[in-house]
N, C-alpha and C. Protein backbone atom coordinates (compact mmCIF):
# COMPACT_ATOMS: atom_id res chain seq x y z
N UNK A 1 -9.22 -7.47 3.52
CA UNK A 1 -9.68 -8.09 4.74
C UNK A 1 -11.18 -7.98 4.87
N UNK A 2 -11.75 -7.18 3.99
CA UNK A 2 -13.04 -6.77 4.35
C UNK A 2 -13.79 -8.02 3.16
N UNK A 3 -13.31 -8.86 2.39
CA UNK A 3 -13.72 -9.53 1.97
C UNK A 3 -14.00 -11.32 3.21
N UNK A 4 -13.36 -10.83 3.96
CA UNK A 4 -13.65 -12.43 4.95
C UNK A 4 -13.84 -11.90 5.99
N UNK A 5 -15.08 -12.29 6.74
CA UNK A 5 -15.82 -11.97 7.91
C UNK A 5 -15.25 -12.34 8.91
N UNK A 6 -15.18 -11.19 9.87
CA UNK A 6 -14.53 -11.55 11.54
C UNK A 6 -12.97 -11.18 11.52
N UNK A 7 -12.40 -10.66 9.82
CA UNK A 7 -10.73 -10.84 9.52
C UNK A 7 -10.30 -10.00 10.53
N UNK A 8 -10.58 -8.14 10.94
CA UNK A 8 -10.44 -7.69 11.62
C UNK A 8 -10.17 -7.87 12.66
N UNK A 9 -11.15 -9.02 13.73
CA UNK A 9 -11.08 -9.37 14.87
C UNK A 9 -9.79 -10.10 15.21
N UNK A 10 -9.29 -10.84 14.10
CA UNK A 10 -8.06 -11.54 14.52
C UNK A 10 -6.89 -10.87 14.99
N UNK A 11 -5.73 -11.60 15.57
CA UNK A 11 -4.40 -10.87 15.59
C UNK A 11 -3.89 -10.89 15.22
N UNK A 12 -4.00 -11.30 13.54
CA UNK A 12 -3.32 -10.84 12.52
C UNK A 12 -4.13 -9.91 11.47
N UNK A 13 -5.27 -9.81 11.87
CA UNK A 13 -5.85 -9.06 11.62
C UNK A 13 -5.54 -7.43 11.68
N UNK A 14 -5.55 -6.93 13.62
CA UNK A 14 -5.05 -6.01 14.04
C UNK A 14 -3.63 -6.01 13.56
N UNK A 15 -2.92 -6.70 13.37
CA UNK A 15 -1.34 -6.55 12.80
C UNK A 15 -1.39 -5.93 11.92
N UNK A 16 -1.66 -6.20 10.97
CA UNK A 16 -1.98 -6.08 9.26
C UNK A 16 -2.54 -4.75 9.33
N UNK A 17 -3.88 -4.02 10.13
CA UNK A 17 -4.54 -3.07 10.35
C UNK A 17 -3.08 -1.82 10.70
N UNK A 18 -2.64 -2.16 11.94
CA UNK A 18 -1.90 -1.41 12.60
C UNK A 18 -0.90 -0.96 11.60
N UNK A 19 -0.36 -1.60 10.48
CA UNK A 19 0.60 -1.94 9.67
C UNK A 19 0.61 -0.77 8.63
N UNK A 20 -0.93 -0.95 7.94
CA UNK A 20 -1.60 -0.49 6.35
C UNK A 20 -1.90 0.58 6.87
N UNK A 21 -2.73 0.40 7.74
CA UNK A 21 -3.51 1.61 7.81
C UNK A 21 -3.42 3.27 7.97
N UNK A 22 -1.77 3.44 8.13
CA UNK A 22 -1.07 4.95 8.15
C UNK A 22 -0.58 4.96 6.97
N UNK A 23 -0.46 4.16 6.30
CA UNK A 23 -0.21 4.29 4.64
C UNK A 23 -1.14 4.47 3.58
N UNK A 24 -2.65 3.71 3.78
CA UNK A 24 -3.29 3.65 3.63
C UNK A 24 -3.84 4.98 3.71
N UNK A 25 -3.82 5.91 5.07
CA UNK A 25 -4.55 7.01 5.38
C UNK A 25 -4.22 8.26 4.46
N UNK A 26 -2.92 8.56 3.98
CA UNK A 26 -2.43 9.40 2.94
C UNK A 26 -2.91 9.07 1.84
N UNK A 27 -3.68 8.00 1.10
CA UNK A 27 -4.20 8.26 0.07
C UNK A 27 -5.69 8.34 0.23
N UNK A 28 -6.83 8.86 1.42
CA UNK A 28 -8.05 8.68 1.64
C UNK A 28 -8.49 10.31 0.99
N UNK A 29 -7.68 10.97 0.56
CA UNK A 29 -8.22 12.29 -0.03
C UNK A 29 -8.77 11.62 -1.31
N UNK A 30 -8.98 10.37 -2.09
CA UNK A 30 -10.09 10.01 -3.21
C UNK A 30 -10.96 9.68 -2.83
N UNK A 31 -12.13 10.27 -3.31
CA UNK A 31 -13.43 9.79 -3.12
C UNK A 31 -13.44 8.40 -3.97
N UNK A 32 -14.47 7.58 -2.84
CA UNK A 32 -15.35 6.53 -3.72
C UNK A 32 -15.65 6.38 -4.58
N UNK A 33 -15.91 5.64 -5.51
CA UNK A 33 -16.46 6.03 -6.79
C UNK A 33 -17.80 4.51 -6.46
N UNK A 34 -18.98 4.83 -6.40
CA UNK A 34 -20.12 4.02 -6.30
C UNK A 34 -19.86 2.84 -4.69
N UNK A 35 -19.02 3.71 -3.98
CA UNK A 35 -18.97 3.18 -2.76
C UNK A 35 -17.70 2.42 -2.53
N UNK A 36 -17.03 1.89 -3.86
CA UNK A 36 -15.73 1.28 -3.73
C UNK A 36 -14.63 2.34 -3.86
N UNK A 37 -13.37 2.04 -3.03
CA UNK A 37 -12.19 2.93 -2.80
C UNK A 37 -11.17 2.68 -3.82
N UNK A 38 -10.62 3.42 -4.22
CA UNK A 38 -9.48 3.21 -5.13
C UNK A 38 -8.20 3.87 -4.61
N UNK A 39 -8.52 3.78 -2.85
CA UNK A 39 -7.25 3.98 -2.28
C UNK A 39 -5.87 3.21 -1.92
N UNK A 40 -6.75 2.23 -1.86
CA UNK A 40 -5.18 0.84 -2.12
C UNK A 40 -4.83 0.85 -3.44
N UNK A 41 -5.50 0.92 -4.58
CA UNK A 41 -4.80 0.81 -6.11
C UNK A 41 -4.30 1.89 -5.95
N UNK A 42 -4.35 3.08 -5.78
CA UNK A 42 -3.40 4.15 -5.96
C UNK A 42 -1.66 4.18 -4.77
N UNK A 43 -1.97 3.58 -3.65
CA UNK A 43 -1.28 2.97 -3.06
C UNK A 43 -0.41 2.16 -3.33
N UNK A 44 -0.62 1.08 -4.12
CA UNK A 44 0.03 -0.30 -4.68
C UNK A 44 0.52 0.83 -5.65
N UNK A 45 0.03 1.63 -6.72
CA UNK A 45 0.85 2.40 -7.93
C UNK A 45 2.16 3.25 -7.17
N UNK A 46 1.78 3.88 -5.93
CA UNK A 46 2.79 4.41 -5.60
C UNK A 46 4.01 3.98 -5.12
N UNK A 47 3.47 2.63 -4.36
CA UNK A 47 4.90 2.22 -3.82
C UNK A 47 5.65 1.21 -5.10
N UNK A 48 5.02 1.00 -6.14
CA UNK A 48 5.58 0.57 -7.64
C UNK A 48 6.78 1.59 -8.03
N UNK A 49 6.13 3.02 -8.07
CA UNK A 49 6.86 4.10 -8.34
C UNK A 49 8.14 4.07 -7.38
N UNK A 50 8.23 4.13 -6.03
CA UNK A 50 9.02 4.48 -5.01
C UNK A 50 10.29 3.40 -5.26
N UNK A 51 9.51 1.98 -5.26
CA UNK A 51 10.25 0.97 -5.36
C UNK A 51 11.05 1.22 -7.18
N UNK A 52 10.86 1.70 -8.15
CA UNK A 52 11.60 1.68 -9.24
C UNK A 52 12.18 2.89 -9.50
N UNK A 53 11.96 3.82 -8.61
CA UNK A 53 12.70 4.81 -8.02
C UNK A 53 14.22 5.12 -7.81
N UNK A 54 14.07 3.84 -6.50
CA UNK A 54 15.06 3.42 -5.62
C UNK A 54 15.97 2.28 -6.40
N UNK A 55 15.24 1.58 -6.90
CA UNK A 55 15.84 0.78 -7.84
C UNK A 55 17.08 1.18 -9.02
N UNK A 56 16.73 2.30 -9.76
CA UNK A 56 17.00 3.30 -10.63
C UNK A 56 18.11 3.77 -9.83
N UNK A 57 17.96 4.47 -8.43
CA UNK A 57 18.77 5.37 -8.08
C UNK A 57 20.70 4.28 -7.74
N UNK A 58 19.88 3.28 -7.28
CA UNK A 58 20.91 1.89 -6.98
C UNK A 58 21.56 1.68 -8.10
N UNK A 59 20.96 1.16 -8.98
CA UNK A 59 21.94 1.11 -10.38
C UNK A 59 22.36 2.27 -10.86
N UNK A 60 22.27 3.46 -11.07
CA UNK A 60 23.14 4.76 -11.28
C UNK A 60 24.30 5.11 -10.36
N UNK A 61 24.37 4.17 -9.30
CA UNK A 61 24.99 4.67 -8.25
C UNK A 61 26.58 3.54 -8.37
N UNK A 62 25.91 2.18 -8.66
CA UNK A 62 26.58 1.47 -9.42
C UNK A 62 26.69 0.08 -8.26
N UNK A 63 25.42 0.24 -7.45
CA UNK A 63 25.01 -0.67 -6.06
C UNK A 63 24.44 -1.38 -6.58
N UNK A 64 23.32 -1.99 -7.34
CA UNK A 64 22.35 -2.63 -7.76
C UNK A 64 23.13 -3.76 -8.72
N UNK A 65 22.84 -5.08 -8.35
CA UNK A 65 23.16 -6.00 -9.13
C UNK A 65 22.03 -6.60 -9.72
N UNK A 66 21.19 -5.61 -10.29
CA UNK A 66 20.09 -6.59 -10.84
C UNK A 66 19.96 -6.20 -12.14
């Protein structure tokens, strides 16, 4: 969002904000690296993990038709 100006201000803006942003906040223990965050990529990796996780646990279980 921080790539399009004013995105914040919208009300889908605040949606989206209200949404990410407690998910978002558990991965802010990485520092910056030259000012950019690598807290959403570590984010997006985790819920990859969670989601093939759960996935895994569904088909062992013998729920998962995929």
């Amino acid at each position: 969002m921080s790539w399009f100006p004013g995105a914040y201000e919208t009300k889908l803006g605040e949606f989206l904000a209200r949404i990410c942003e407690p998910y978002l906040s558990l991965f802010n223990f990485i520092p910056p690296i030259f000012g950019i965050s690598f807290a959403p990529w570590v984010a997006l990796i985790a819920l990859e993990f969670i989601e093939n996780g759960l996935l895994y646990l569904l088909a062992m279980l013998g729920l998962g038709g995929f």
